[in-house]
PDB file of N, CA and C in Angstrom:
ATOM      1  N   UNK A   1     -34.058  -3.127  12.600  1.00  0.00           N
ATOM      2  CA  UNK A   1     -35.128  -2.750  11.692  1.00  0.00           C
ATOM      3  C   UNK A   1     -35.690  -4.008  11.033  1.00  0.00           C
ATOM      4  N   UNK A   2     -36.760  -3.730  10.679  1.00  0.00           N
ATOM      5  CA  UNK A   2     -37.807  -5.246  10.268  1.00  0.00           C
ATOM      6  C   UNK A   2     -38.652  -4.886   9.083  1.00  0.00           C
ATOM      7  N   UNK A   3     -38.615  -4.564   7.944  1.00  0.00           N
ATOM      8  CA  UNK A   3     -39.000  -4.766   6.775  1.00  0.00           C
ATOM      9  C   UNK A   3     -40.493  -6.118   6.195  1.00  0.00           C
ATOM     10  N   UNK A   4     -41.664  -5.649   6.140  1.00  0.00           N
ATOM     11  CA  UNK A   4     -42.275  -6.689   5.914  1.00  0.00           C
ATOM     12  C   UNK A   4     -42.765  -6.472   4.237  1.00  0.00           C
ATOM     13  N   UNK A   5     -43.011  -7.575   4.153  1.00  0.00           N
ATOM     14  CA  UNK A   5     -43.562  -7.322   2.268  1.00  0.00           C
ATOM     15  C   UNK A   5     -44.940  -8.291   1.797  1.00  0.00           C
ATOM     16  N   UNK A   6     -45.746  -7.601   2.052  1.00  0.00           N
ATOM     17  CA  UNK A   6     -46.996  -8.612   1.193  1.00  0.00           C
ATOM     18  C   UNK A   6     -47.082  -8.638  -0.349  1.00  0.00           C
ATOM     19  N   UNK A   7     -47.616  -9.979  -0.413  1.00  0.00           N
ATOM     20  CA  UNK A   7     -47.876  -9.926  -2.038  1.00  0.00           C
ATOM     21  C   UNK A   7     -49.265 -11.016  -2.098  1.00  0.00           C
ATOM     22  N   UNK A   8     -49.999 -10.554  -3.366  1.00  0.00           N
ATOM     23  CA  UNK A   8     -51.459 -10.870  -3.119  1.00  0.00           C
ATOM     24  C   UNK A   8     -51.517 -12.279  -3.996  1.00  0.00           C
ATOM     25  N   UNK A   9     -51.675 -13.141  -3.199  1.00  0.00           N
ATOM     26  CA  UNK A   9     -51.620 -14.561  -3.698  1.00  0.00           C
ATOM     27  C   UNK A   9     -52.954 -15.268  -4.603  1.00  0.00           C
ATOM     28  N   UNK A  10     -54.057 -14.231  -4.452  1.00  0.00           N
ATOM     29  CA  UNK A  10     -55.152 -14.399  -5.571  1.00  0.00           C
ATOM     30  C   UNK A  10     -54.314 -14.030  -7.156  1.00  0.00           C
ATOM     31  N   UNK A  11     -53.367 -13.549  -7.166  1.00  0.00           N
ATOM     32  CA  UNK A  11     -53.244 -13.253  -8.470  1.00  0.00           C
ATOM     33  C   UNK A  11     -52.216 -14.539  -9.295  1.00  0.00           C
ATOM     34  N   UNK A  12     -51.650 -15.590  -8.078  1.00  0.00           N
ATOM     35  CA  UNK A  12     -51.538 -16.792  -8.432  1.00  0.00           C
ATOM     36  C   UNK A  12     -49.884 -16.622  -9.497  1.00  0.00           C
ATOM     37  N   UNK A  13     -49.606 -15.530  -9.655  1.00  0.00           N
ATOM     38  CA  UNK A  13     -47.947 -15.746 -10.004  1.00  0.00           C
ATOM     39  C   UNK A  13     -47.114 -16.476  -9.747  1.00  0.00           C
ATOM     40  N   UNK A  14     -46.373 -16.598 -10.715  1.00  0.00           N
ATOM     41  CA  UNK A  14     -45.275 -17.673 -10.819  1.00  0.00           C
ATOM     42  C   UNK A  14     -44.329 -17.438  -9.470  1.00  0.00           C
ATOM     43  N   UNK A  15     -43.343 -18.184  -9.198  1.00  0.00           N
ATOM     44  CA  UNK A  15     -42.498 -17.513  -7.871  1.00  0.00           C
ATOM     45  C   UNK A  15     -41.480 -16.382  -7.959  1.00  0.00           C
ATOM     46  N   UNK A  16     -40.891 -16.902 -10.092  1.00  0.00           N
ATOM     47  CA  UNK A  16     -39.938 -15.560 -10.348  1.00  0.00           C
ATOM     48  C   UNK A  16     -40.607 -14.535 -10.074  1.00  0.00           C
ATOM     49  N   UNK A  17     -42.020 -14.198 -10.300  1.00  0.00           N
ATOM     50  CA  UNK A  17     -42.625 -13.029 -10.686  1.00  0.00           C
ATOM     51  C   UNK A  17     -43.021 -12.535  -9.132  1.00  0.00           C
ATOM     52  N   UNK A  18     -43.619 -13.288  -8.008  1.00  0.00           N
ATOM     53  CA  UNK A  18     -43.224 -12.712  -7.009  1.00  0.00           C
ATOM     54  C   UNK A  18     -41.829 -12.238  -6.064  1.00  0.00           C
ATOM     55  N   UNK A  19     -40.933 -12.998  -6.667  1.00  0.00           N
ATOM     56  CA  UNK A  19     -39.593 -12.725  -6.045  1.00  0.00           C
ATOM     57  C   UNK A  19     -39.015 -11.433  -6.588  1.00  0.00           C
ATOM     58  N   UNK A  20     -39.591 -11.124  -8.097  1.00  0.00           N
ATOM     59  CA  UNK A  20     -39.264  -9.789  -8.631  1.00  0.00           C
ATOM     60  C   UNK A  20     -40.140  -8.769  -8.111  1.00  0.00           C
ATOM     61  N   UNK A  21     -41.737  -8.903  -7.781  1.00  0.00           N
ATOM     62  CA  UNK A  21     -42.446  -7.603  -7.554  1.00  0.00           C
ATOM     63  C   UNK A  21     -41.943  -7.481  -5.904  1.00  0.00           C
ATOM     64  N   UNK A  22     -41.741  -8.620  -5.274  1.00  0.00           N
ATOM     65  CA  UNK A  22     -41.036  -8.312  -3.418  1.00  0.00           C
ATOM     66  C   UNK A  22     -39.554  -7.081  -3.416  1.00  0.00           C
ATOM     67  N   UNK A  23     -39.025  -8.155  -4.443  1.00  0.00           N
ATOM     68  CA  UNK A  23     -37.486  -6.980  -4.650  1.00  0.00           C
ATOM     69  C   UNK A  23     -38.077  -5.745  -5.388  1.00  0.00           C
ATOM     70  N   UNK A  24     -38.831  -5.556  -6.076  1.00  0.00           N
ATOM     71  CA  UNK A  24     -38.709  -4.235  -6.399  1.00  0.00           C
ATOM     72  C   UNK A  24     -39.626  -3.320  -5.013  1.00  0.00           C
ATOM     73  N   UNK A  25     -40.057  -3.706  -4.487  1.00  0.00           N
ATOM     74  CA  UNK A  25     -40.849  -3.046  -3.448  1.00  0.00           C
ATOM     75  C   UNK A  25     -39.991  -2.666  -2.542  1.00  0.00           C
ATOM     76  N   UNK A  26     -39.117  -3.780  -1.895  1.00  0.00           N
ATOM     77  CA  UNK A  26     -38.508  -3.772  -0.640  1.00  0.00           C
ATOM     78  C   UNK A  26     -37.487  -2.338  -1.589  1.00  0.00           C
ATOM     79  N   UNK A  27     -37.188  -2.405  -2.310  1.00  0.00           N
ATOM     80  CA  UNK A  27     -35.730  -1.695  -3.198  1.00  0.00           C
ATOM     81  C   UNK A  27     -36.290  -0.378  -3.041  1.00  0.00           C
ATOM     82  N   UNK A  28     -37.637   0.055  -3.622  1.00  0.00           N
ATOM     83  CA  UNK A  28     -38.352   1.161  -3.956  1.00  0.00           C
ATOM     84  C   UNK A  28     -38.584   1.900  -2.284  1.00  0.00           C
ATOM     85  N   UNK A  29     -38.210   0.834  -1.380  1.00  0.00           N
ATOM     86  CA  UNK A  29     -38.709   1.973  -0.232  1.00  0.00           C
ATOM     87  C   UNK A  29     -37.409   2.733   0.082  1.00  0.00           C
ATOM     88  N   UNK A  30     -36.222   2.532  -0.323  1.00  0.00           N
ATOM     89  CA  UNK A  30     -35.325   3.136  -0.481  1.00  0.00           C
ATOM     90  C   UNK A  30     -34.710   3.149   0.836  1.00  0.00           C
ATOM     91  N   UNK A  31     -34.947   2.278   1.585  1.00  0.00           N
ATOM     92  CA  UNK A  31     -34.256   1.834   2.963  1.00  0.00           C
ATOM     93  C   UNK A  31     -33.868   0.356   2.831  1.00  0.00           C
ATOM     94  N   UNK A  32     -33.076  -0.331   2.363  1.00  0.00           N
ATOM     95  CA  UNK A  32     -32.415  -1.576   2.696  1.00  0.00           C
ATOM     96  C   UNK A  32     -31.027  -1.799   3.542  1.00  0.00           C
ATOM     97  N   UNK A  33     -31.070  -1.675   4.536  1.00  0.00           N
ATOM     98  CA  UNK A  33     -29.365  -1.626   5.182  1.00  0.00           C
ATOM     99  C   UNK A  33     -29.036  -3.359   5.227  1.00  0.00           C
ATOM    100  N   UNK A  34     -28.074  -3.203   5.225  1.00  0.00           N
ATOM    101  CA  UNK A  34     -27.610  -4.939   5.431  1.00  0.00           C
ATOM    102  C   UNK A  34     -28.443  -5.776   6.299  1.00  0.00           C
ATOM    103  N   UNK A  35     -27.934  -5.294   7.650  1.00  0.00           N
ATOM    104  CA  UNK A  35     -28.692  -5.880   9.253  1.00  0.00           C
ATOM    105  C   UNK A  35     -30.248  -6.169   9.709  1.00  0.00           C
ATOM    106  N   UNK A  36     -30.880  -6.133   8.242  1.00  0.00           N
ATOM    107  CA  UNK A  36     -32.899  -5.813   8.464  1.00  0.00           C
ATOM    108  C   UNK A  36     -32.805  -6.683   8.176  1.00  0.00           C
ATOM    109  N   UNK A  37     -34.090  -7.591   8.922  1.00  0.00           N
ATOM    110  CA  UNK A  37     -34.815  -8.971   8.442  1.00  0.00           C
ATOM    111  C   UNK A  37     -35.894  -8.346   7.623  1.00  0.00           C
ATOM    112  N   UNK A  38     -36.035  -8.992   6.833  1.00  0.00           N
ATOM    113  CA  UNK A  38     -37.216  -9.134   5.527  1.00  0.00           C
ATOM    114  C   UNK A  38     -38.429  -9.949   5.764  1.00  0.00           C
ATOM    115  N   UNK A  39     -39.306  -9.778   6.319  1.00  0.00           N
ATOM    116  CA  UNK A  39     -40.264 -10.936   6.418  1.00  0.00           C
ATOM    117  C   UNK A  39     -41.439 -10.535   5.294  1.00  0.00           C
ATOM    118  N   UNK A  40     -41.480 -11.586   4.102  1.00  0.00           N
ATOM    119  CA  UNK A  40     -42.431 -12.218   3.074  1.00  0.00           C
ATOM    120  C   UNK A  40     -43.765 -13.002   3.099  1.00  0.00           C
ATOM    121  N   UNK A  41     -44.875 -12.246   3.294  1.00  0.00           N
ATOM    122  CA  UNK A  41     -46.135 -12.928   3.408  1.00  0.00           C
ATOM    123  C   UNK A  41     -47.036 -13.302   2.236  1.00  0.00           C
ATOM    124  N   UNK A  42     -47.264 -13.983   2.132  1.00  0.00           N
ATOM    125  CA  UNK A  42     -48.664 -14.114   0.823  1.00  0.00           C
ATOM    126  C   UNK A  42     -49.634 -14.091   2.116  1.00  0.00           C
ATOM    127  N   UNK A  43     -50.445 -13.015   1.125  1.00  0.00           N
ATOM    128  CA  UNK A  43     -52.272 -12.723   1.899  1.00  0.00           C
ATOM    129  C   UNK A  43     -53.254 -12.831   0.813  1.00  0.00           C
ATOM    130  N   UNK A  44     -54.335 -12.553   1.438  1.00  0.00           N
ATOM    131  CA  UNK A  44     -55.595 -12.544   0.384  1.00  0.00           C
ATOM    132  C   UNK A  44     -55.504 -11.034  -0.337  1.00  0.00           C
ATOM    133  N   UNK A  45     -56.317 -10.874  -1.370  1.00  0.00           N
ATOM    134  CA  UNK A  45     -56.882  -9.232  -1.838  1.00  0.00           C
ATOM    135  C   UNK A  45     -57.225  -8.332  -0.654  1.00  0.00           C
ATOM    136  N   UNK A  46     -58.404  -9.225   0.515  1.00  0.00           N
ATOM    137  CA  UNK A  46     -58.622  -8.603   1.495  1.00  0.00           C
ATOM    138  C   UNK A  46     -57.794  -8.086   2.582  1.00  0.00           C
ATOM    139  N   UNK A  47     -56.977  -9.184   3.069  1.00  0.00           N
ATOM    140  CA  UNK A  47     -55.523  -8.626   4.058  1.00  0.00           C
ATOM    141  C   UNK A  47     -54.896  -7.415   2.815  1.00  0.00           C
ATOM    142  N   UNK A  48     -54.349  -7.875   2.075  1.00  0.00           N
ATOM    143  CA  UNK A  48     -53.532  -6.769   1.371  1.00  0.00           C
ATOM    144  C   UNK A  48     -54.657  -5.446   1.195  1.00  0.00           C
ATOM    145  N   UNK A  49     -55.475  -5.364   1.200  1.00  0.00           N
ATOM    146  CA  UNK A  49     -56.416  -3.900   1.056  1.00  0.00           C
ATOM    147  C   UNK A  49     -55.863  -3.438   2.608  1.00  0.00           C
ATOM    148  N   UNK A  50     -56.081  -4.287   3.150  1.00  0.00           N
ATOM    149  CA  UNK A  50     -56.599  -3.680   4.921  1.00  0.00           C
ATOM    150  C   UNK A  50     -55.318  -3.569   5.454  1.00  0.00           C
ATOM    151  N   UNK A  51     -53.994  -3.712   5.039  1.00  0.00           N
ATOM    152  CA  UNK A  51     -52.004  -4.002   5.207  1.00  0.00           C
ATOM    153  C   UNK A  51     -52.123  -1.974   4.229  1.00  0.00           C
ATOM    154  N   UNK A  52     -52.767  -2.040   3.350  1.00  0.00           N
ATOM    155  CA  UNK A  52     -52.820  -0.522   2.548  1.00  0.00           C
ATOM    156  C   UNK A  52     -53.241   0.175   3.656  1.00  0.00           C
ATOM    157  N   UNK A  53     -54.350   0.285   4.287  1.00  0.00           N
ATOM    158  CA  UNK A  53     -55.302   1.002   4.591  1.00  0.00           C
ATOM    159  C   UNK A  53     -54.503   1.512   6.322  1.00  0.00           C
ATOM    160  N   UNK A  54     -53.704   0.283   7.063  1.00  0.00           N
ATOM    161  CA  UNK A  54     -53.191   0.769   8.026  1.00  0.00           C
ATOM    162  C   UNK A  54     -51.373   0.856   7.845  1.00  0.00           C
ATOM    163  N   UNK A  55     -50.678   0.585   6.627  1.00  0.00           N
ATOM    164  CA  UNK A  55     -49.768   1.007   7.273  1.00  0.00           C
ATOM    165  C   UNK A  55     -48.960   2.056   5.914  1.00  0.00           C
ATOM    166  N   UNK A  56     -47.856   2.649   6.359  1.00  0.00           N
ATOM    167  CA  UNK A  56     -47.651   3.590   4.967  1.00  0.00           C
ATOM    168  C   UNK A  56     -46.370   3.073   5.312  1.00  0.00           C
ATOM    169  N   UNK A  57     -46.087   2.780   3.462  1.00  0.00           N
ATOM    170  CA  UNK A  57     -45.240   2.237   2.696  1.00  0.00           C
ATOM    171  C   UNK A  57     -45.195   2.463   1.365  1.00  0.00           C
ATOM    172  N   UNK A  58     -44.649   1.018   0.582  1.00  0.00           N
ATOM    173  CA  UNK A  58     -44.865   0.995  -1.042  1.00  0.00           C
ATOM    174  C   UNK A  58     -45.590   0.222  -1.728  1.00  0.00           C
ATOM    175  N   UNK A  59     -46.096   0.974  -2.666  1.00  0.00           N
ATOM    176  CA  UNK A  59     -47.185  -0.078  -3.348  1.00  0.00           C
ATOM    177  C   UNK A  59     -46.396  -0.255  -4.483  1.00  0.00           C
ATOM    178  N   UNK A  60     -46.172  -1.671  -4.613  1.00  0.00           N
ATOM    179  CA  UNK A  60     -45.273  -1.779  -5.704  1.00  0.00           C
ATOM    180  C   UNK A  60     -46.680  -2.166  -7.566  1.00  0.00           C
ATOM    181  N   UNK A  61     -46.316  -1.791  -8.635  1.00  0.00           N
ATOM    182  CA  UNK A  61     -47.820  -1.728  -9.781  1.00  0.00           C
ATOM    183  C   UNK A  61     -47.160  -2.547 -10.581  1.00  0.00           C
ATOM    184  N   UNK A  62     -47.256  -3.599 -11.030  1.00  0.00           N
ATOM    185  CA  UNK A  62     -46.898  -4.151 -12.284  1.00  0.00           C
ATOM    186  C   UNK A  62     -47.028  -3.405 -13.345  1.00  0.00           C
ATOM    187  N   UNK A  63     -46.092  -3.524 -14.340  1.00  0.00           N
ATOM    188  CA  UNK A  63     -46.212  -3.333 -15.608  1.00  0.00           C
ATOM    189  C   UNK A  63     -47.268  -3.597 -16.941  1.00  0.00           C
ATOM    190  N   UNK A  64     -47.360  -4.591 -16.253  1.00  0.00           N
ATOM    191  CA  UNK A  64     -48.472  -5.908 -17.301  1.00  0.00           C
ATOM    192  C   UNK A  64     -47.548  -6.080 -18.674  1.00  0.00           C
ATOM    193  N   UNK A  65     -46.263  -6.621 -18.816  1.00  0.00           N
ATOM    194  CA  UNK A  65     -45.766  -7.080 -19.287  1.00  0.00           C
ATOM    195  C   UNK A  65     -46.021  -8.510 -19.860  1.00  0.00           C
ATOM    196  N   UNK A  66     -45.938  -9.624 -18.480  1.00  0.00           N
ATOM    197  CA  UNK A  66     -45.781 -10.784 -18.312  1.00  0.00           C
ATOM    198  C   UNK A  66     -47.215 -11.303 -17.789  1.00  0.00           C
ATOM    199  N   UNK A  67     -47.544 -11.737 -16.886  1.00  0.00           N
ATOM    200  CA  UNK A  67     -48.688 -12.600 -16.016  1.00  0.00           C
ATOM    201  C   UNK A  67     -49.577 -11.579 -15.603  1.00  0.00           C
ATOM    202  N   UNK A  68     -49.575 -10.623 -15.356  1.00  0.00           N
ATOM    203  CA  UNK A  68     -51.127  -9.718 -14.742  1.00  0.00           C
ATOM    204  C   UNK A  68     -51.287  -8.437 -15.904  1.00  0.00           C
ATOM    205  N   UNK A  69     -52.358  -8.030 -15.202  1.00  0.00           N
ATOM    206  CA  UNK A  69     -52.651  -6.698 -15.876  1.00  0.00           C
ATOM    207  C   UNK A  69     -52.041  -5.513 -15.647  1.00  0.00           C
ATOM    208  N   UNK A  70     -51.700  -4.439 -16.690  1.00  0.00           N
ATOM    209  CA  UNK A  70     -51.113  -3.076 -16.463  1.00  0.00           C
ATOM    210  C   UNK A  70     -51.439  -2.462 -15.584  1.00  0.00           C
ATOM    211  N   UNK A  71     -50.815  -1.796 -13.943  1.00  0.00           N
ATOM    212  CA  UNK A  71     -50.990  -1.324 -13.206  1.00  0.00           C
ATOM    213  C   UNK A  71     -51.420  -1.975 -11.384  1.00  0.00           C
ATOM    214  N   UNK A  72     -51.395  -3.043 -11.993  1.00  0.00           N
ATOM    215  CA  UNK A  72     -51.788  -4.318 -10.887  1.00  0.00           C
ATOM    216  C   UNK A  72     -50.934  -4.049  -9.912  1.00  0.00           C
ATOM    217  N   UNK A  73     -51.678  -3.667  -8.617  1.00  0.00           N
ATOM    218  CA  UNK A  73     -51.123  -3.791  -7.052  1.00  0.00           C
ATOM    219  C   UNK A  73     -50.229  -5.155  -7.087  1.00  0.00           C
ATOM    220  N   UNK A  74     -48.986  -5.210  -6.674  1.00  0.00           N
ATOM    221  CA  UNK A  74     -48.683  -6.752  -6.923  1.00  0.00           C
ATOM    222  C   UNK A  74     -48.656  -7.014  -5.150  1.00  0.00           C
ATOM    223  N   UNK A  75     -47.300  -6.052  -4.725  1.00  0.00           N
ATOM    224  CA  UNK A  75     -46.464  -6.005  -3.239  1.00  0.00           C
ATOM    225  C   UNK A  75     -46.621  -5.026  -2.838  1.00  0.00           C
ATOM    226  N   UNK A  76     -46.426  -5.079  -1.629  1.00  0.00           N
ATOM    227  CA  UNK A  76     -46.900  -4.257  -0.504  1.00  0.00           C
ATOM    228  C   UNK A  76     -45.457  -3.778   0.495  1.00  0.00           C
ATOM    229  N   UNK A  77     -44.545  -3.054   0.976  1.00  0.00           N
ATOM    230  CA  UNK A  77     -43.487  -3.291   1.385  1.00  0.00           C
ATOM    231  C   UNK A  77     -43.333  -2.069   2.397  1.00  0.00           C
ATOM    232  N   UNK A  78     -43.334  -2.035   3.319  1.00  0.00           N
ATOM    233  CA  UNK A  78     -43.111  -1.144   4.856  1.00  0.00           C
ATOM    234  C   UNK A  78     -42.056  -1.535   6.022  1.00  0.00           C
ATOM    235  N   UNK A  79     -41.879  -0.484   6.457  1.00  0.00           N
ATOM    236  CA  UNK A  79     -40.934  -0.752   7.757  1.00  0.00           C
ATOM    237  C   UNK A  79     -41.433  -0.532   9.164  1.00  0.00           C
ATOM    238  N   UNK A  80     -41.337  -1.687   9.734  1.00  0.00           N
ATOM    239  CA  UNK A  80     -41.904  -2.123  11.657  1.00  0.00           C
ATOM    240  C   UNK A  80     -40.853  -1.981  12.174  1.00  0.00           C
ATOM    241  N   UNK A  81     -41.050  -0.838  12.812  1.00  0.00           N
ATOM    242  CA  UNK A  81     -40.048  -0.437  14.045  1.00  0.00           C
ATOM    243  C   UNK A  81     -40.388  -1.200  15.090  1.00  0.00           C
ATOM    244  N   UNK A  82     -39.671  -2.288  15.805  1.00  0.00           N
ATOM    245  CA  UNK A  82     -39.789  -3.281  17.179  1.00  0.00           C
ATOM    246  C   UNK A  82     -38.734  -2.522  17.952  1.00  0.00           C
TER     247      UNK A  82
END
């Protein structure tokens, strides 16, 4: 199993803050087994719209706690069956 995770690099976050919205995504799809590779992309707004539009997964929303706004698409996180 192959796990991929986008996160939208226009929004220019720190690395903690993407390493936290990736883990909560990958976590939230509620499939992590040991043996899955994880592959981590930064894309544009545009790839990440068009990564929504074809594949179903998790949209992980910020809080707006820290660095973005309340409700902010951060990560993107699905599973590719090869």
């Amino acid at each position: 199993m192959k796990i991929k995770v986008i996160y939208r690099k226009n929004l220019k976050m720190s690395e903690g803050k993407v390493a936290a919205q990736v883990a909560h995504a990958v976590k939230n799809l509620g499939i992590t087994p040991t043996d899955c590779d994880i592959i981590v992309l930064k894309v544009s707004d545009k790839k990440f719209e068009e990564y929504l539009q074809k594949e179903s997964g998790y949209i992980q929303y910020d809080k707006g706690l820290t660095e973005v706004e309340p409700n902010t698409p951060t990560a993107f996180a699905w599973v590719e069956n090869y």
